[in-house]
C-alpha atoms as a PDB file:
ATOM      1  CA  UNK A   1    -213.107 -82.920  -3.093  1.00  0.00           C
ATOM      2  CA  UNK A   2    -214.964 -79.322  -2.204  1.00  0.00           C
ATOM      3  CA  UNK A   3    -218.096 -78.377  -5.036  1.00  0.00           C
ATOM      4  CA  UNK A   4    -218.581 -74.676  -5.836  1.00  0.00           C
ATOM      5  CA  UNK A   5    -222.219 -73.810  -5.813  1.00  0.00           C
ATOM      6  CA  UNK A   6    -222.619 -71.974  -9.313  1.00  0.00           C
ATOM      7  CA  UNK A   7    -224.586 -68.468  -8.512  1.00  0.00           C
ATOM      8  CA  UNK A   8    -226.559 -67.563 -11.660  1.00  0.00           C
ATOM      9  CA  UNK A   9    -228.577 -64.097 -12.323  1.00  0.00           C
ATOM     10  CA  UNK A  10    -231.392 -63.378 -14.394  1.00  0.00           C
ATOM     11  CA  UNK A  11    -230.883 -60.230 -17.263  1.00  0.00           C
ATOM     12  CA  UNK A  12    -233.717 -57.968 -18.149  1.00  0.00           C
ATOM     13  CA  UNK A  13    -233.777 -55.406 -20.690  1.00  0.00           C
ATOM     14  CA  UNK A  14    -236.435 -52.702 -20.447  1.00  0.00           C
ATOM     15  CA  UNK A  15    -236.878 -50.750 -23.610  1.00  0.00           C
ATOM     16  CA  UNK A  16    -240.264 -48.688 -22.869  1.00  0.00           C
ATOM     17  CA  UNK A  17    -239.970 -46.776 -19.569  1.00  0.00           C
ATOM     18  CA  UNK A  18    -238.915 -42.854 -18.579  1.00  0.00           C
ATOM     19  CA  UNK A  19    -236.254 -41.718 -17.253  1.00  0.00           C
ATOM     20  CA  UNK A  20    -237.334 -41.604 -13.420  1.00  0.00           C
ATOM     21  CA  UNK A  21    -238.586 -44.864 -13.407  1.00  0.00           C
ATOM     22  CA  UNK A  22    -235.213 -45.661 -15.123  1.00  0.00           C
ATOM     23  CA  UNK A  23    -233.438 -43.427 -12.239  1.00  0.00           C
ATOM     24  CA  UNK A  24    -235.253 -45.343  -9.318  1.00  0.00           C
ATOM     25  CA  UNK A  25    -235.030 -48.798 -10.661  1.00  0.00           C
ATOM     26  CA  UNK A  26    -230.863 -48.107 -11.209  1.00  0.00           C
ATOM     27  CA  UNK A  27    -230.589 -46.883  -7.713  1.00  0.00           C
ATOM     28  CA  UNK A  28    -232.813 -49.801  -6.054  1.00  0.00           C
ATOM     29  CA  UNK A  29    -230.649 -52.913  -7.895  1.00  0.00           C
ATOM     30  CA  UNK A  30    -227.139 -50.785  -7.074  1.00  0.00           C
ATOM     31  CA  UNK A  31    -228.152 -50.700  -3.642  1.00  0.00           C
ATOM     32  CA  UNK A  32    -229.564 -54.225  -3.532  1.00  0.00           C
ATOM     33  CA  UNK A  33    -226.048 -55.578  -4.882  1.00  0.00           C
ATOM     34  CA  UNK A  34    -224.152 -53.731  -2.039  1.00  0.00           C
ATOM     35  CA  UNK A  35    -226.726 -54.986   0.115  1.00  0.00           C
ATOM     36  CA  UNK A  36    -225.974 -58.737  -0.719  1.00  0.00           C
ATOM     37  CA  UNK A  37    -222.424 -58.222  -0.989  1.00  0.00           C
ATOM     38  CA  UNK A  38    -221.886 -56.980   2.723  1.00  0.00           C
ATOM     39  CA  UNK A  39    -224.281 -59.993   3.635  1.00  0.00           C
ATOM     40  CA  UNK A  40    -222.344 -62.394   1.800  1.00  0.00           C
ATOM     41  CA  UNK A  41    -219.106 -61.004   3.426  1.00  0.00           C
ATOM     42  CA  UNK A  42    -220.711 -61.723   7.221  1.00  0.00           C
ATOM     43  CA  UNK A  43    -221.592 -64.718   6.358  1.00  0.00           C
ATOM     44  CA  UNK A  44    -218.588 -66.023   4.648  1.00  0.00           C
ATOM     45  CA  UNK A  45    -215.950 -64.371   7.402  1.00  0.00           C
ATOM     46  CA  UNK A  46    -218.789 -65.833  10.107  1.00  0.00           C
ATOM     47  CA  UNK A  47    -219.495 -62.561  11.472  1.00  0.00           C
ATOM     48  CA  UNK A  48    -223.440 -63.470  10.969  1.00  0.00           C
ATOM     49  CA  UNK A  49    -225.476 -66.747  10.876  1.00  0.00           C
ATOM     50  CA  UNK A  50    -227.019 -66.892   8.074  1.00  0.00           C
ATOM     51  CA  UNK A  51    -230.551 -66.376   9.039  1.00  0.00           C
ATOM     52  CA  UNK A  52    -232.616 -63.213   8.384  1.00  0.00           C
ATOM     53  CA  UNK A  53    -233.084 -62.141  11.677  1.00  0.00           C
ATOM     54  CA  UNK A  54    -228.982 -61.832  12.563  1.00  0.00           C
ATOM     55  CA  UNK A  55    -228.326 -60.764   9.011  1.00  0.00           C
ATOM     56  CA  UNK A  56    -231.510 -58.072   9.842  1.00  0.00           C
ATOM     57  CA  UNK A  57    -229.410 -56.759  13.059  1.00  0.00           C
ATOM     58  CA  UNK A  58    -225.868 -56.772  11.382  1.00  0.00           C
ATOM     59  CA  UNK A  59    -226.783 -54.953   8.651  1.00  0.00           C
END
């Protein structure tokens, strides 16, 4: 029988900070999710090995 490995995220809710840092902080974590999805696509259609210095190259 094949396990799923159970992927969990952490949540955080900033209430004090302006609107730039806001800005910056929404871009950076968009771009970090696109950034794991197209690794996570190499490595689960075996385009890359999943080791940082292939995954470095590929993407």
């Amino acid at each position: 029988m094949k396990t799923k490995k159970v992927k969990r995220s952490l949540r955080i809710e900033l209430n004090s900070i302006d609107q730039i840092t806001s800005i910056v902080l929404g871009y950076l974590t968009y771009h970090a999710g696109k950034l794991w999805n197209e690794a996570n696509y190499l490595v689960k259609n075996k385009i890359a090995k999943p080791n940082k210095f292939d995954l470095y190259n590929k993407l």
